[in-house]
C-alpha atoms as a PDB file:
ATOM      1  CA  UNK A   1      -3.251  41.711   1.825  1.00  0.00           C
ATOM      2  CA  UNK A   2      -5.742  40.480   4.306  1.00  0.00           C
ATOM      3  CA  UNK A   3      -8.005  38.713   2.047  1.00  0.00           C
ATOM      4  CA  UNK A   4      -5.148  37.232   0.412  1.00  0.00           C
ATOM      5  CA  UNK A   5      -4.043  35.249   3.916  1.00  0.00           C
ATOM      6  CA  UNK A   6      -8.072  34.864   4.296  1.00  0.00           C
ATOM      7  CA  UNK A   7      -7.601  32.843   1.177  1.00  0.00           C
ATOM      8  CA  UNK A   8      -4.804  30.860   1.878  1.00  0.00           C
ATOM      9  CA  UNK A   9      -6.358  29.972   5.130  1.00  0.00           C
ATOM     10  CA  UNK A  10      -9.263  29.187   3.356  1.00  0.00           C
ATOM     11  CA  UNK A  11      -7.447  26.699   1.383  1.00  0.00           C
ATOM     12  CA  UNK A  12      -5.469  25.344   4.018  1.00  0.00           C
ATOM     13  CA  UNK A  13      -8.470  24.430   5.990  1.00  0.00           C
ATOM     14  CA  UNK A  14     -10.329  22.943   2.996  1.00  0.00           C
ATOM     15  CA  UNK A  15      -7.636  20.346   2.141  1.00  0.00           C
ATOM     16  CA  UNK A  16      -7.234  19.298   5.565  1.00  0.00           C
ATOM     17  CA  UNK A  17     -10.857  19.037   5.911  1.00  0.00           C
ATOM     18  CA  UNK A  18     -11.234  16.995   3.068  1.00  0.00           C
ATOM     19  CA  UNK A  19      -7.902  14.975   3.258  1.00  0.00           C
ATOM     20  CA  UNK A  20      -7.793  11.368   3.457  1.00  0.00           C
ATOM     21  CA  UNK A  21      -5.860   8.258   4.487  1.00  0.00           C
ATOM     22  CA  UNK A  22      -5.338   6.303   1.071  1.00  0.00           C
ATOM     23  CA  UNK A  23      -6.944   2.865   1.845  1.00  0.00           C
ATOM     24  CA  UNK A  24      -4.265   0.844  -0.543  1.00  0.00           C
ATOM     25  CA  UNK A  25      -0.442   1.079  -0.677  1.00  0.00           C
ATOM     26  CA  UNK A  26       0.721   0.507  -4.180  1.00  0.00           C
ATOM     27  CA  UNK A  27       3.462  -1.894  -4.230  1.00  0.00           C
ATOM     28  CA  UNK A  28       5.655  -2.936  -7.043  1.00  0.00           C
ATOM     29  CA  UNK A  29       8.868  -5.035  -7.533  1.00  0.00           C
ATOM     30  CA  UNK A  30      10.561  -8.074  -9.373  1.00  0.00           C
ATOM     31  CA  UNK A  31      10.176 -11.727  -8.492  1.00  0.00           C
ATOM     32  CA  UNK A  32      13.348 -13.470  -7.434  1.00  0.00           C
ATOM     33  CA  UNK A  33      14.627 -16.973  -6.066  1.00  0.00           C
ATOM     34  CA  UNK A  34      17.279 -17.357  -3.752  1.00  0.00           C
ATOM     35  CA  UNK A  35      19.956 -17.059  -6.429  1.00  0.00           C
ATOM     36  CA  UNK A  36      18.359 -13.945  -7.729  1.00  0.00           C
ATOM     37  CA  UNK A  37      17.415 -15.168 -10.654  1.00  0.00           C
ATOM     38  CA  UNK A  38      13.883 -13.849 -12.110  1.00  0.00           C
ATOM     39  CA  UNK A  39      11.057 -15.805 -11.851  1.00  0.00           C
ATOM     40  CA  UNK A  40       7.891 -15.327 -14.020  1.00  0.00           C
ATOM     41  CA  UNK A  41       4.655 -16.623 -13.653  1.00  0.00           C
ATOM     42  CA  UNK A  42       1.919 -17.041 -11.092  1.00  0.00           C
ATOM     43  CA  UNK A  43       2.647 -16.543  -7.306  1.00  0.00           C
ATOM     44  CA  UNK A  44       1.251 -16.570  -4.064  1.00  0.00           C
ATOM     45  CA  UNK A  45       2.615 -13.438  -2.150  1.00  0.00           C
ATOM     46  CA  UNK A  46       1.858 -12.743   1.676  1.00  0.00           C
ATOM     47  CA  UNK A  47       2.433  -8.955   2.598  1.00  0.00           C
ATOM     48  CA  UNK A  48       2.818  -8.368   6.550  1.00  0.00           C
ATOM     49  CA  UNK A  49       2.877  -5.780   9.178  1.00  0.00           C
ATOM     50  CA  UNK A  50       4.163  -6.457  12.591  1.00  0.00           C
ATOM     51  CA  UNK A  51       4.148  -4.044  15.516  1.00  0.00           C
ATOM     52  CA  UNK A  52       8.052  -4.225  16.336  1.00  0.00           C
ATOM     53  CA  UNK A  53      11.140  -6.246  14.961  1.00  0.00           C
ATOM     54  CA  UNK A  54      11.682  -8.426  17.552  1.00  0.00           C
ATOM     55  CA  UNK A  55       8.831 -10.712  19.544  1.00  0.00           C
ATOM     56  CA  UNK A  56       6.368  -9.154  17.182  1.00  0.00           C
ATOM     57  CA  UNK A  57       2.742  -9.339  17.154  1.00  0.00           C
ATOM     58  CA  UNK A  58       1.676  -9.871  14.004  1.00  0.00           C
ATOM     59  CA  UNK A  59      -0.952  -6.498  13.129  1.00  0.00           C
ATOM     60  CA  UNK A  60      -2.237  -7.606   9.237  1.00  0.00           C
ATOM     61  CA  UNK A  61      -1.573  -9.785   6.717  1.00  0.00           C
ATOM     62  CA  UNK A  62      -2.746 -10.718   3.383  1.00  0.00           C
ATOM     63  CA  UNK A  63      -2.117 -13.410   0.876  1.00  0.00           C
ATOM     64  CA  UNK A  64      -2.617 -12.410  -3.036  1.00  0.00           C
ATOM     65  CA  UNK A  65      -2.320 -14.512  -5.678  1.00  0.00           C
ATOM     66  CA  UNK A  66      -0.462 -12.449  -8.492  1.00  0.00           C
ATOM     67  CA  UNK A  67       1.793 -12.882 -11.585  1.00  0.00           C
ATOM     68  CA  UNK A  68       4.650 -10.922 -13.256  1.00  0.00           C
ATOM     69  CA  UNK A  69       4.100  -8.906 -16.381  1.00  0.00           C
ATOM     70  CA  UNK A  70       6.251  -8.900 -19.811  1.00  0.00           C
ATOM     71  CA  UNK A  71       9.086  -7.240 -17.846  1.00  0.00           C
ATOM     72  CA  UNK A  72       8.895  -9.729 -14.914  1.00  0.00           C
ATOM     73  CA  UNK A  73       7.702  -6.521 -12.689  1.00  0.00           C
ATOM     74  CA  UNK A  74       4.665  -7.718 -10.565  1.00  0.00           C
ATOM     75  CA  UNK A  75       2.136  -4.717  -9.415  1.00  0.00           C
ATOM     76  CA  UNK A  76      -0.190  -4.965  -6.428  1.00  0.00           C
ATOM     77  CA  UNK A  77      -2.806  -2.604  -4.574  1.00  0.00           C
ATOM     78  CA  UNK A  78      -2.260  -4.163  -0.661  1.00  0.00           C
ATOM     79  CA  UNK A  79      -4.662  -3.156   1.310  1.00  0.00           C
ATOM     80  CA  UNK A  80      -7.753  -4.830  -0.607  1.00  0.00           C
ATOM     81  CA  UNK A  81      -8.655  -7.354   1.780  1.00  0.00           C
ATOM     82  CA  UNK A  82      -8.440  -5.811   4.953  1.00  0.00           C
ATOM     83  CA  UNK A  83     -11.032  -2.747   3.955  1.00  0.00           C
ATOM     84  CA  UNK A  84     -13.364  -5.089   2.442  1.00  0.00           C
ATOM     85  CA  UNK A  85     -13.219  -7.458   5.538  1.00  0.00           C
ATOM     86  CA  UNK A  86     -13.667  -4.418   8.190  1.00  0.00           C
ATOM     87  CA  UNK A  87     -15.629  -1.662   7.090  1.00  0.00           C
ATOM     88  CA  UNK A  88     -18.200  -0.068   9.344  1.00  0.00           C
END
């Protein structure tokens, strides 16, 4: 029984050893004027993230150029730009 928790613990401590932040959200979702009608094509997107709601700083920002597939679904990896830009 007491190698068994050894082992656990073992296991425990490896993952979060060797755990990571992922350095791209997947994002997906359909393309839509104000009406809600679909669009499909080629788009400029800008993806944000501010500190608060209100009086926000603005904390990243990218702008990808991307276009909806057959189902009018566009896909995107955000994150690209900013780990490129500031590795160390």
């Amino acid at each position: 029984m007491k190698s068994l928790k050894w082992i656990i613990i073992v296991i425990i401590l490896f993952n979060l050893f060797f755990a990571q932040v992922p350095q791209l959200i997947n994002y997906q979702g359909y393309l839509s004027d104000r009406e809600g009608n679909d669009l499909s094509g080629s788009y400029t997107i800008e993806f944000r993230i501010f500190d608060q709601i209100e009086d926000a700083t603005l904390l990243w920002s990218e702008v990808e150029l991307d276009k909806t597939d057959k189902e009018k679904k566009q896909k995107k990896a955000v994150g690209n730009n900013y780990f490129n830009n500031n590795r160390s």
